[in-house]
Protein backbone atom coordinates (compact mmCIF):
# COMPACT_ATOMS: atom_id res chain seq x y z
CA UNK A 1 102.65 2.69 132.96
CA UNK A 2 102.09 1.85 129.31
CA UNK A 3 99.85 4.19 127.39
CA UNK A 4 97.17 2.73 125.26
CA UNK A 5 97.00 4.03 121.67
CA UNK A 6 93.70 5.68 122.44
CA UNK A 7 94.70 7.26 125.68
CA UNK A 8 97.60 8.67 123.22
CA UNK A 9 95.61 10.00 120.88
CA UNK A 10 93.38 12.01 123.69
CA UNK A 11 96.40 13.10 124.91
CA UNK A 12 97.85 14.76 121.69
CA UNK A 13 94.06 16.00 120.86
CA UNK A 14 94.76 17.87 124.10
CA UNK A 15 97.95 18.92 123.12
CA UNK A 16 96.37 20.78 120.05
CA UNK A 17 93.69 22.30 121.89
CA UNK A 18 96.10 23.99 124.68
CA UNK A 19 98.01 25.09 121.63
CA UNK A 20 95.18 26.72 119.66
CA UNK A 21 93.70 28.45 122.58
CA UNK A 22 97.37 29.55 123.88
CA UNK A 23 97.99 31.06 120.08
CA UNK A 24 94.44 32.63 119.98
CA UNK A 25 94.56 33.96 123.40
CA UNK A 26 98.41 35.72 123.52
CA UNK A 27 99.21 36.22 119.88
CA UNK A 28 96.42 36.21 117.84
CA UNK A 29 94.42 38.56 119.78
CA UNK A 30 97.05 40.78 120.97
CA UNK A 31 97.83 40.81 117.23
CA UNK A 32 94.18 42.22 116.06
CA UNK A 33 94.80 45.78 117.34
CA UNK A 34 98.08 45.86 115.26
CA UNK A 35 96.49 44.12 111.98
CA UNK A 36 93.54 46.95 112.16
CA UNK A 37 95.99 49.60 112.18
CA UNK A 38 98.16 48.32 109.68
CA UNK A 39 95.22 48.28 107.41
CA UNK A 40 93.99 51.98 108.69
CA UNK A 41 97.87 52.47 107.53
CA UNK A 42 97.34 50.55 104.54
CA UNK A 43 94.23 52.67 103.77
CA UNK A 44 95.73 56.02 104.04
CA UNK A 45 98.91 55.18 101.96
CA UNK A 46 96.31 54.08 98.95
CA UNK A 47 94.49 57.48 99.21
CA UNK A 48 97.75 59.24 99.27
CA UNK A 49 98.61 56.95 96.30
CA UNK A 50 95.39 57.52 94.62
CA UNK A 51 96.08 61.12 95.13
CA UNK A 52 99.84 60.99 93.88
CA UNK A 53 98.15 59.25 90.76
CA UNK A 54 95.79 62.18 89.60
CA UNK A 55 98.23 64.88 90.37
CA UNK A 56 100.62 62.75 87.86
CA UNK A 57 98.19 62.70 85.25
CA UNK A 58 97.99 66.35 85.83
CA UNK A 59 100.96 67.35 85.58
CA UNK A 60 100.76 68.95 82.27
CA UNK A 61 97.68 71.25 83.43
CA UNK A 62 99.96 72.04 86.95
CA UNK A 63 102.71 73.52 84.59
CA UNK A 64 100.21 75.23 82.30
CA UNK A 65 98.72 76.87 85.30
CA UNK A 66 102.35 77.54 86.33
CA UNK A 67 103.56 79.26 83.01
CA UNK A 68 100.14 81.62 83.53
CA UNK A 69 101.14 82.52 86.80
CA UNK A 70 104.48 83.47 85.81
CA UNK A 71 102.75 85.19 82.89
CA UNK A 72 100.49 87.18 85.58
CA UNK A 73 103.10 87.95 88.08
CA UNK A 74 105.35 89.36 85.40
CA UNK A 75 102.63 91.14 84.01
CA UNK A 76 101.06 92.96 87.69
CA UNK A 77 105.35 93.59 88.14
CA UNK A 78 105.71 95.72 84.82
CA UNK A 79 102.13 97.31 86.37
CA UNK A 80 102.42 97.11 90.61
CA UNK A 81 105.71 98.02 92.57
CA UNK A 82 106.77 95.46 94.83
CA UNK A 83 109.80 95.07 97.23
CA UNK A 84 112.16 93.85 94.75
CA UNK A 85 111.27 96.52 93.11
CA UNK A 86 111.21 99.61 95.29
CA UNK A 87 114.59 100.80 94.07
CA UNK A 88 112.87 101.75 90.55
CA UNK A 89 109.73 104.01 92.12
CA UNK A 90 112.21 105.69 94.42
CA UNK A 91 114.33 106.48 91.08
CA UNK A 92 111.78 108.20 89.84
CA UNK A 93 110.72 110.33 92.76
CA UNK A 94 113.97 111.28 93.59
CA UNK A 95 114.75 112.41 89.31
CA UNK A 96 111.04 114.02 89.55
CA UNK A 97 111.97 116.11 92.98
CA UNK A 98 115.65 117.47 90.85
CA UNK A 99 113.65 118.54 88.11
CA UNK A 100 111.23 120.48 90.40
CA UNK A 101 113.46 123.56 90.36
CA UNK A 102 113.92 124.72 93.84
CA UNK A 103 110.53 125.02 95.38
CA UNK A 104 107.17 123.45 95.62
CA UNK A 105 103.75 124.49 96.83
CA UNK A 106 100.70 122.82 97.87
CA UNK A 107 102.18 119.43 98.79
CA UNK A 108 99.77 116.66 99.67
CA UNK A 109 101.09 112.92 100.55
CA UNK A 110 98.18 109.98 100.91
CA UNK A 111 98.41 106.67 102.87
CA UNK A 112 98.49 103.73 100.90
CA UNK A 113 94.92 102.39 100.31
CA UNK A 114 93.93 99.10 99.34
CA UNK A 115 92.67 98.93 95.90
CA UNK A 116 90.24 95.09 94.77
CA UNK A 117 90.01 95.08 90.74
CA UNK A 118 88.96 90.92 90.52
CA UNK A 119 90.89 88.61 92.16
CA UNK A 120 93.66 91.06 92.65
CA UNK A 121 94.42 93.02 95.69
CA UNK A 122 96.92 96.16 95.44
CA UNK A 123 97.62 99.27 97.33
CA UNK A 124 98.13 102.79 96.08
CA UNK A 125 99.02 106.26 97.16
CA UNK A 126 98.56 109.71 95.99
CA UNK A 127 101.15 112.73 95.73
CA UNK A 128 99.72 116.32 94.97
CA UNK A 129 102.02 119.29 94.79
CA UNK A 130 102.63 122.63 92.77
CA UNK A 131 105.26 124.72 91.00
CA UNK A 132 106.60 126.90 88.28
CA UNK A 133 108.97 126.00 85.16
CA UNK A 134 110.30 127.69 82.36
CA UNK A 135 109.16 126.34 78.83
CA UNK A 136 112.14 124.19 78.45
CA UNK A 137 112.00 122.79 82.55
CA UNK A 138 108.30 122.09 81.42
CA UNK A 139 109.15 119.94 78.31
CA UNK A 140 111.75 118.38 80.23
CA UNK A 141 109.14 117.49 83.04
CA UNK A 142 106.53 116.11 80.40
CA UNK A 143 109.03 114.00 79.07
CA UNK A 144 110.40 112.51 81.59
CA UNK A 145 106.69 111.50 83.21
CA UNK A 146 105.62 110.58 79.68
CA UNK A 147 108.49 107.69 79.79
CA UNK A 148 108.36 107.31 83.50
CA UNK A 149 107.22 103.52 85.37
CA UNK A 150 103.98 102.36 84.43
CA UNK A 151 103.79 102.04 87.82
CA UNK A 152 102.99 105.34 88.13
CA UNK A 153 99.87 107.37 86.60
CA UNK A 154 99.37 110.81 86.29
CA UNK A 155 95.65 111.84 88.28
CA UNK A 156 96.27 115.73 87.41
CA UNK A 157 98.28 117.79 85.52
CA UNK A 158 97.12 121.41 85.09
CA UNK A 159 98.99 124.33 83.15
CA UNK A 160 98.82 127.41 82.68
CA UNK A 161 101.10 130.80 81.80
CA UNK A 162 102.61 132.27 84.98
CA UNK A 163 102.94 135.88 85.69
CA UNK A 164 106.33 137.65 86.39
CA UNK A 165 104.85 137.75 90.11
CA UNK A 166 104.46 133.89 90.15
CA UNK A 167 107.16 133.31 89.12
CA UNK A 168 109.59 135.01 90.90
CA UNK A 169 107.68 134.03 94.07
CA UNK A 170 109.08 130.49 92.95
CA UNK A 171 112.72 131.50 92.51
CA UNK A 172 112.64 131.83 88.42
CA UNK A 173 113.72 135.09 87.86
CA UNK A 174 112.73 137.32 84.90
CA UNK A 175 114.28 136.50 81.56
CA UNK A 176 111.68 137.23 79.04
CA UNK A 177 110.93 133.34 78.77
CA UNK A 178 107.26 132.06 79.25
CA UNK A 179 106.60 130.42 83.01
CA UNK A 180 103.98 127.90 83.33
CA UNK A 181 102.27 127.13 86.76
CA UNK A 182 101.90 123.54 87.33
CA UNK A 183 99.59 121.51 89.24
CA UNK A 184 100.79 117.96 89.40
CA UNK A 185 98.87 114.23 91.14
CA UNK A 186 100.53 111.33 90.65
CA UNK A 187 99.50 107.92 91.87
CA UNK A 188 101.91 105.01 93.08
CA UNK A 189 100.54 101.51 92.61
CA UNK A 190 102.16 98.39 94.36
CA UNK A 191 101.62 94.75 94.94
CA UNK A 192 102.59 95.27 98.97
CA UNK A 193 101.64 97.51 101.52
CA UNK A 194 104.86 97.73 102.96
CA UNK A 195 106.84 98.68 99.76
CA UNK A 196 103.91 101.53 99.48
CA UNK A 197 104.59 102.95 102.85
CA UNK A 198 108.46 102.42 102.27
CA UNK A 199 107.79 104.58 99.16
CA UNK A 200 105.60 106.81 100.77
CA UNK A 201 108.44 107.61 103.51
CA UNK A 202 111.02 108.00 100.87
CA UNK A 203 108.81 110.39 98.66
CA UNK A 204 108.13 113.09 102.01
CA UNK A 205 111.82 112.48 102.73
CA UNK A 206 112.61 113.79 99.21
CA UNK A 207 110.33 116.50 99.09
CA UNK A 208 111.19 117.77 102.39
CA UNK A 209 114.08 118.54 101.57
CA UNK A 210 112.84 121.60 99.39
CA UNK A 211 112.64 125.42 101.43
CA UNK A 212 109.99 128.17 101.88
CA UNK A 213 111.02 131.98 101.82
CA UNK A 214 112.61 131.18 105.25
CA UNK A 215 114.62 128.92 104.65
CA UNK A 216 112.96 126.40 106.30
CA UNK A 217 111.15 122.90 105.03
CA UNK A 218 107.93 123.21 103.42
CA UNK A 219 104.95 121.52 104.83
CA UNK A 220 103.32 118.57 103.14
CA UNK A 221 99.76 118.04 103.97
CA UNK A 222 98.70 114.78 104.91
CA UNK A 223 96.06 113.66 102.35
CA UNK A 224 93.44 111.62 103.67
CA UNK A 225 90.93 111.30 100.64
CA UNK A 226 93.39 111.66 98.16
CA UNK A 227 92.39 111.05 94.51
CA UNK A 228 93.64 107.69 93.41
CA UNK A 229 93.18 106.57 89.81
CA UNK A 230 90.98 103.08 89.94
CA UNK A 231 89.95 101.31 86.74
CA UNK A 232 86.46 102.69 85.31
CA UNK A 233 83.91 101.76 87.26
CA UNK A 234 81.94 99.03 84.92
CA UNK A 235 77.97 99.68 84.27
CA UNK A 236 75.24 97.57 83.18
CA UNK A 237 75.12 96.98 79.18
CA UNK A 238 71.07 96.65 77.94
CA UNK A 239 70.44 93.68 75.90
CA UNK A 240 69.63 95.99 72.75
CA UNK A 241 67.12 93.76 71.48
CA UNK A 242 67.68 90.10 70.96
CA UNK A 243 71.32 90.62 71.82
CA UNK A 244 73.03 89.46 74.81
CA UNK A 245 76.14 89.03 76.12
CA UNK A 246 76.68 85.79 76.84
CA UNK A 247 80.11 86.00 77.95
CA UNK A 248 79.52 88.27 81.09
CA UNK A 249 75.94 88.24 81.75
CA UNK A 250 75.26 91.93 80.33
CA UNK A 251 78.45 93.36 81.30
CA UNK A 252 81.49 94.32 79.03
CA UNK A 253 84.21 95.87 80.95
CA UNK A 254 87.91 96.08 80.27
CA UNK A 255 88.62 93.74 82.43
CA UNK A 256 86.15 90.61 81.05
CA UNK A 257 86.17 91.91 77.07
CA UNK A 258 87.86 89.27 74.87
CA UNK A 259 89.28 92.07 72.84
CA UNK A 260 90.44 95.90 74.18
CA UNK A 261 92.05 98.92 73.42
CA UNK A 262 92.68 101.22 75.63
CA UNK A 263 93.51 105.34 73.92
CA UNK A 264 94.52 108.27 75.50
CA UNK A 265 95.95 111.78 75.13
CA UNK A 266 99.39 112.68 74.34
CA UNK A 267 100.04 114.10 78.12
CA UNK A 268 99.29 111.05 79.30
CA UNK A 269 102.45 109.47 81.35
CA UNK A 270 103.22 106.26 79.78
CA UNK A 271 101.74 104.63 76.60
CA UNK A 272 98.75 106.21 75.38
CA UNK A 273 97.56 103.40 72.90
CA UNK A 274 97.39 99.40 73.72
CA UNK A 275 95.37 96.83 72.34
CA UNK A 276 95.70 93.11 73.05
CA UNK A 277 93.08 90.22 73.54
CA UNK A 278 92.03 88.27 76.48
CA UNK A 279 93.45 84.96 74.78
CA UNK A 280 96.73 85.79 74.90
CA UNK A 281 97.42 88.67 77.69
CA UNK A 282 101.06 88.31 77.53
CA UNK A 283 100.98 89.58 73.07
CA UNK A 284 100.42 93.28 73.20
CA UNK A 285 101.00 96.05 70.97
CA UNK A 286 101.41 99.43 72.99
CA UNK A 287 102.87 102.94 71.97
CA UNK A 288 103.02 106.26 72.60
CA UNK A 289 101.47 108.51 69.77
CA UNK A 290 100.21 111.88 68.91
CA UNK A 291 99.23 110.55 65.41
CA UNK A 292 96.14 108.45 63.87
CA UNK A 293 95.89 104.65 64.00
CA UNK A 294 94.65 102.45 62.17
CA UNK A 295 93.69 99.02 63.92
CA UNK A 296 92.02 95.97 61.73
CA UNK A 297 90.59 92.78 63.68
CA UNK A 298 90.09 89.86 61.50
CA UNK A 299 88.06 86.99 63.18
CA UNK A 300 88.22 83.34 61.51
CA UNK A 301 86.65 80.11 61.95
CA UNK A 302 89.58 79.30 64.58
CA UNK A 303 92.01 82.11 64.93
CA UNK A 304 92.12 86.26 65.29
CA UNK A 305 94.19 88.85 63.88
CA UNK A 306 94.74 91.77 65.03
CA UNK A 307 96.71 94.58 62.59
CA UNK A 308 98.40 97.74 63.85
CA UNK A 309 99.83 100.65 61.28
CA UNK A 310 100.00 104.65 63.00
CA UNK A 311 101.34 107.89 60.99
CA UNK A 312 104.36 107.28 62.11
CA UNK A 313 104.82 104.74 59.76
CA UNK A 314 104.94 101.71 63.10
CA UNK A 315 103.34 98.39 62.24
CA UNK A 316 102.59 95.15 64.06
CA UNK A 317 100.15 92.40 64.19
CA UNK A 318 98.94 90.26 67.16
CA UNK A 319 97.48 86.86 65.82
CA UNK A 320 95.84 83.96 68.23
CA UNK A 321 93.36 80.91 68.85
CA UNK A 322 90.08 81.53 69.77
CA UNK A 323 88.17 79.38 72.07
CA UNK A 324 86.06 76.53 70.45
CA UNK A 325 83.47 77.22 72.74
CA UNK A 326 79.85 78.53 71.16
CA UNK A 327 79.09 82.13 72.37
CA UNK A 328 79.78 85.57 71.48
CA UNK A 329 83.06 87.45 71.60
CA UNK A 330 82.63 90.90 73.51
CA UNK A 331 85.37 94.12 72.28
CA UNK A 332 85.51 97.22 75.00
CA UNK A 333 87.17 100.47 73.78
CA UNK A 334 87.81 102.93 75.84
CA UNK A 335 89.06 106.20 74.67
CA UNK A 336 89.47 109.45 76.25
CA UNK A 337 91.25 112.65 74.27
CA UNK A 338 90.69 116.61 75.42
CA UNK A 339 89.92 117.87 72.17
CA UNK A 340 91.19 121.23 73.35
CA UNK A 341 94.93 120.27 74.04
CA UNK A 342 96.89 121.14 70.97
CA UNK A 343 98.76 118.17 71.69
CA UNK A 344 96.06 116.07 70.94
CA UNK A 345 94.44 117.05 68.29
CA UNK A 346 95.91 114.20 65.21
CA UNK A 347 94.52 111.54 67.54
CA UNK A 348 92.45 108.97 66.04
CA UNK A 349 91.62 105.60 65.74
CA UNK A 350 89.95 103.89 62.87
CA UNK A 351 88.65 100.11 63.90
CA UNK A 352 88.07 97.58 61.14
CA UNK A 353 86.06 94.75 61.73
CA UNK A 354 86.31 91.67 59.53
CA UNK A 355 84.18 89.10 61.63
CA UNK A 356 84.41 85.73 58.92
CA UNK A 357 83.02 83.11 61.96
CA UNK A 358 79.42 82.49 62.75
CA UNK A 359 79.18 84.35 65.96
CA UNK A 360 78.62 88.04 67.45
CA UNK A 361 80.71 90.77 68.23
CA UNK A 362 79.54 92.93 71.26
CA UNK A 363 81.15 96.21 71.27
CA UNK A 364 80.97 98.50 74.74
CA UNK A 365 82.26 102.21 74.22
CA UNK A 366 83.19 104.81 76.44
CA UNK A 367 84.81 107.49 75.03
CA UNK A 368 85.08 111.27 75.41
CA UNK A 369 86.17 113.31 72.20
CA UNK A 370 84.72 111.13 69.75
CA UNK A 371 88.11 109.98 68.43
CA UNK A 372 87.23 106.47 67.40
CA UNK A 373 85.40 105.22 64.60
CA UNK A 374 84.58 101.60 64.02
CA UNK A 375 84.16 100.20 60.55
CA UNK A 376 83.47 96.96 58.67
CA UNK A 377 85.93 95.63 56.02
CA UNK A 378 84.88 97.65 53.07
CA UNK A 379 85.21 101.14 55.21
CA UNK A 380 81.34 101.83 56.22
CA UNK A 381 80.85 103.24 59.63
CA UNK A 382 79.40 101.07 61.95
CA UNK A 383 77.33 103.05 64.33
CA UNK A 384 74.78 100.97 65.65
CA UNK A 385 74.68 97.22 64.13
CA UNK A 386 76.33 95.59 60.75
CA UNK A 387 74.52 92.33 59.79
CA UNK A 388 77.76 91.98 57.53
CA UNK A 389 80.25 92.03 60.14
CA UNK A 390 77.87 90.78 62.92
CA UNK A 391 78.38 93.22 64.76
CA UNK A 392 76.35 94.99 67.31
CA UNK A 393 77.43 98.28 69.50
């Protein structure tokens, strides 16, 4: 039978309908699920992209932020003990137990406590103990502490002459030298608890090892409330006035001040003089000194200066950018001398201010022995406020 030319038209109409619907019905459809995920997929690959993007154009900030890590970690390292660095705390225990003579007293050991300051988390633990030294094992003993790790502070150290009594009760037989009894608290900082309590096992291990008057180990008491030396504890600053701080909200503390220094007497172990600023952590001029200083800060339109010249003939100078942003710049000093140790008493420090930009310096001061005074750039004492220098204490 001979199809008609409509008939074959109908029949490829037909043809293209069966088609369609088979296409729509077993691929297109089953294809819809896929399609949506693929652009669920495509979605999440342009967010990641988007992403990858920013971080890109922030890659110069990322390795900024990077350098001042490196810059803080070093820093808390020279200040904190940490694992790596275990070997150099348990140096100085064991050199500090050999130059102990050949017995102790009074031995206290702490538990490592955790210590906040900021952001920063640290442990410490305290070691209290007693004995008598000749006037040379004395010296020797200062010395040594006075150049010992930073990562160790000195809480206590009392002396005073020792009888004949004394000191033969500690094995130092008479000679016609001076003995000095000597109270001692030291505090060990780290970064991790468990290079404190390493340190803390190694220290009673060392200083077990020393005898009572029969022969056998001496006793070291377990301190619970031990004194541990924590940064000052910061105080409210009244506005004086008109004036305010605007950087801190009324508080000026070593740790927020744009500018420090930090002075201290000769006993102290470890530098007793640093100054640096807050816009450049990493620049700092430090020093042990039993002699006057003389410290200028010069303040620009952009950039600071800071000058450093002691009896001793040392100079340096710490120069920086200050921030462009408009507000105050805040100095804390903190200075604490015993006016009654000998040792002590050509310590001074003589602050120049030269302020030549348009805004305020706040100065907080806490200081014991009145061994700083703070003057503008023609040598007149600044006690209270200098219009000149803007500067308000």
């Amino acid at each position: 039978m001979t199809l008609t030319k409509k008939e074959k038209t109908l029949l490829i109409v037909l043809a293209v309908l069966i088609y369609c619907f088979v296409f729509a019905k077993f691929v297109l459809m089953s294809s819809i699920p896929k399609i949506k995920d693929l652009q669920n997929r495509i979605k999440t690959a342009q967010v990641q992209l988007d992403a990858l993007e920013k971080d890109y154009n922030n890659i110069d900030t990322y390795k900024n932020q990077i350098k001042e890590n490196e810059v803080i970690d070093e820093r808390l390292g020279e200040y904190l003990m940490n694992n790596a660095g275990i070997s150099d705390s348990a140096e100085f225990v064991e050199n500090l137990a050999l130059l102990m003579g050949t017995k102790l007293s009074g031995i206290s050991l702490g538990s490592p406590k955790e210590l906040v300051e900021g952001n920063t988390t640290y442990y410490a633990f305290s070691v209290n103990f007693r004995t008598v030294l000749t006037e040379d094992g004395l010296n020797e003993l200062l010395k040594y502490i006075e150049g010992g790790s930073r990562k160790v502070s000195v809480t206590l150290l009392n002396i005073i002459p020792a009888d004949e009594k004394t000191a033969s009760e500690y094995g130092l037989k008479s000679s016609g030298n001076q003995s000095f009894d000597i109270s001692i608290g030291l505090s060990f900082y780290s970064m991790d608890k468990e290079a404190a309590e390493s340190l803390v096992k190694f220290t009673r291990a060392a200083f077990e090892r020393f005898i009572d008057d029969e022969e056998l180990p001496v006793f070291i008491e377990d301190l619970k409330d031990g004194a541990i030396n924590i940064p000052s504890v910061t105080r409210q600053v009244s506005d004086a006035g008109s004036v305010r701080n605007r950087n801190s909200s009324g508080e000026i503390t070593l740790m927020n001040a744009d500018f420090k220094i930090f002075h201290t007497g000769y006993l102290y172990g470890g530098y007793n003089f640093e100054t640096y600023s807050e816009f450049n952590r990493s620049d700092r001029i430090r020093s042990h000194i039993s002699v006057p200083v003389d410290v200028t800060l010069t303040l620009g339109k952009t950039q600071y200066t800071i000058e450093y010249a002691d009896g001793d003939g040392y100079s340096n100078t710490l120069t920086g950018e200050l921030p462009s942003e408009n507000r105050d710049f805040t100095f804390f000093i903190q200075s604490s001398i015993v006016n009654e140790v000998k040792e002590n008493e050509n310590l001074w420090v003589n602050l120049y201010i030269r302020n030549d930009s348009e805004r305020r310096i706040l100065v907080k001061m806490e200081q014991t022995g009145d061994r700083v005074k703070i003057m503008d750039r023609d040598g007149n004492a600044i006690n209270g406020r200098n219009d000149k220098e803007k500067v308000y204490i």
